[in-house]
N, C-alpha and C. Protein backbone atom coordinates (compact mmCIF):
# COMPACT_ATOMS: atom_id res chain seq x y z
N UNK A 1 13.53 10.33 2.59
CA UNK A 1 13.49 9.11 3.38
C UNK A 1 12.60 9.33 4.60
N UNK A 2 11.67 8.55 4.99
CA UNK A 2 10.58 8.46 5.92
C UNK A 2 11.68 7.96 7.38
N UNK A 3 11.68 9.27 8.12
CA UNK A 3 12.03 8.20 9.86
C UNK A 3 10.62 7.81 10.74
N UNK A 4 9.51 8.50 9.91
CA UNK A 4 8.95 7.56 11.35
C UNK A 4 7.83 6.77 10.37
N UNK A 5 7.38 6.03 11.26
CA UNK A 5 6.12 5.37 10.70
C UNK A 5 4.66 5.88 10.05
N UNK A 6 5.12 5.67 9.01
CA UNK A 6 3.86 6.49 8.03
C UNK A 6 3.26 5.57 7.52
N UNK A 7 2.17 5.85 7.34
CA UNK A 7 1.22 4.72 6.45
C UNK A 7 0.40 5.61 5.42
N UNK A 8 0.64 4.87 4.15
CA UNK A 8 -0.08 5.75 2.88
C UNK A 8 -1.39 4.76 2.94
N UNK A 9 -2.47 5.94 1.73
CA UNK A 9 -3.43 5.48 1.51
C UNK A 9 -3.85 5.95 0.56
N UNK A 10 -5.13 5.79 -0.24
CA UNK A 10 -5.79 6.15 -0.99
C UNK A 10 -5.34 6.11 -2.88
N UNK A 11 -5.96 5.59 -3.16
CA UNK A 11 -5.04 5.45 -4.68
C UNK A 11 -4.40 4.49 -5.43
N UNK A 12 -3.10 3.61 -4.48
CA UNK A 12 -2.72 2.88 -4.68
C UNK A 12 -2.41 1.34 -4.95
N UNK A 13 -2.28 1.30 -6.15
CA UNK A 13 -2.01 -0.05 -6.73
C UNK A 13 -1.10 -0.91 -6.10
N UNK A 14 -1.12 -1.95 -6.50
CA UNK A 14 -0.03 -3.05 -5.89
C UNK A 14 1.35 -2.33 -6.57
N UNK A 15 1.56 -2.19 -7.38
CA UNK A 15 2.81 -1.56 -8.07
C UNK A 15 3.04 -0.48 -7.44
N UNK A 16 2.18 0.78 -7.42
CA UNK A 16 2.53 1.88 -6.91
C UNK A 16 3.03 2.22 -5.61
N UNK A 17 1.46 0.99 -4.70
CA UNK A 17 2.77 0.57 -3.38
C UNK A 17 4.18 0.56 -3.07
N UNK A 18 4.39 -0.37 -4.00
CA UNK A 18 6.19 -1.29 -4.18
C UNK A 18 6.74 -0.16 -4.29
N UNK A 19 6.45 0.44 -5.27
CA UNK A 19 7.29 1.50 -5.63
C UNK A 19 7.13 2.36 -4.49
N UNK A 20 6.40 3.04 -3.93
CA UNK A 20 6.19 4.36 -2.71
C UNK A 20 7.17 3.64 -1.48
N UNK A 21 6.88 2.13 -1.16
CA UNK A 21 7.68 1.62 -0.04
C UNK A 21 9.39 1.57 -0.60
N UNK A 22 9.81 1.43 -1.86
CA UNK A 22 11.39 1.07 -2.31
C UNK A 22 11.57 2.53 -2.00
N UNK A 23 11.05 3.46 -2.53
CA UNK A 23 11.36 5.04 -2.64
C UNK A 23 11.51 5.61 -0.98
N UNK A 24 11.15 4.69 0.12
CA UNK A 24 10.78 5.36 1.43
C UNK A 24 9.98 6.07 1.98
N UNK A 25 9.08 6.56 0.43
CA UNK A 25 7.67 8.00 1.29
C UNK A 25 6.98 6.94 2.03
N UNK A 26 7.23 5.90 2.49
CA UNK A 26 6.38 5.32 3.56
C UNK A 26 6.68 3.85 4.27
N UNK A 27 6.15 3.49 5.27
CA UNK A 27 6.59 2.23 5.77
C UNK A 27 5.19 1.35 5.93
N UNK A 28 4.71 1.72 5.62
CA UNK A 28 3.11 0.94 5.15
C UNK A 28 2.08 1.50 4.29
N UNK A 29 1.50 0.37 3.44
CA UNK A 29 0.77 0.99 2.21
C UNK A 29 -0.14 0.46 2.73
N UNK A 30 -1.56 1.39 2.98
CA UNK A 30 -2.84 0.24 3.22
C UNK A 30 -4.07 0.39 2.00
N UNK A 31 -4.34 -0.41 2.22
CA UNK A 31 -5.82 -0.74 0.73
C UNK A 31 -7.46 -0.63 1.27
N UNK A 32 -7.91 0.25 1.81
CA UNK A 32 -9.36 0.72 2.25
C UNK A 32 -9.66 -0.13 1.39
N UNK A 33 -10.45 0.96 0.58
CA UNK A 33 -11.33 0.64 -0.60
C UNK A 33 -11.08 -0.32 -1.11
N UNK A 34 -10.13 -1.17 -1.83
CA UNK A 34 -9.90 -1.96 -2.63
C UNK A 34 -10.14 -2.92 -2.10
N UNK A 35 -9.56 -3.27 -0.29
CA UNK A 35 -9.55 -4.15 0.21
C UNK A 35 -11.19 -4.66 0.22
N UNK A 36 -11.86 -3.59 0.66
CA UNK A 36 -13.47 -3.88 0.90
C UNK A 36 -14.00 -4.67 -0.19
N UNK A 37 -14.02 -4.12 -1.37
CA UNK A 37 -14.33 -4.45 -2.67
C UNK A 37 -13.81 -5.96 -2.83
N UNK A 38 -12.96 -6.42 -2.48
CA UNK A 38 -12.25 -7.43 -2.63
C UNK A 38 -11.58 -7.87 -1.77
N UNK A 39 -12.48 -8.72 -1.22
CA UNK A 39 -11.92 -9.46 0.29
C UNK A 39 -10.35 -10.20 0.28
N UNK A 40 -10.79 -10.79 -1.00
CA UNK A 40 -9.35 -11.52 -1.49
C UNK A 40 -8.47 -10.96 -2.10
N UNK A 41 -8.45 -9.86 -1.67
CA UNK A 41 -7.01 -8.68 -2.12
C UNK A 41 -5.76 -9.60 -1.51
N UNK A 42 -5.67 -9.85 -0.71
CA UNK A 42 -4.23 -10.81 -0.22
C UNK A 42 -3.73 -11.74 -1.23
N UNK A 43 -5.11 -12.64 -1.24
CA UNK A 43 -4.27 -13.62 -1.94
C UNK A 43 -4.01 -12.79 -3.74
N UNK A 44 -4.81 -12.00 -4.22
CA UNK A 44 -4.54 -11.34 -5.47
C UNK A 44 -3.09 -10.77 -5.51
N UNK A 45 -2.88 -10.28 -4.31
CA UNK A 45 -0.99 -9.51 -4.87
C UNK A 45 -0.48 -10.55 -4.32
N UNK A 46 -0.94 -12.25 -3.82
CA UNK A 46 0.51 -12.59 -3.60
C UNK A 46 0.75 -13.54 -5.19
């Protein structure tokens, strides 16, 4: 279980996110790359 504020990166899928945040290895997932590539990453995982 994560106590402090961690933020993952690199790798991760919208799923793999969900899953890394339910599991606790982290309290924020961020999307570099993907995001760049795809401005409309937001509206895609909602």
């Amino acid at each position: 279980m994560c106590k402090h504020k961690l933020i993952a990166n690199t790798g991760y899928t919208r799923e793999s996110g969900k899953t890394a945040l339910h599991q606790g290895l982290a309290k924020l997932i961020s999307f570099g790359r993907p995001f760049i590539a795809n401005p409309d990453l937001p509206e895609r995982f909602a």
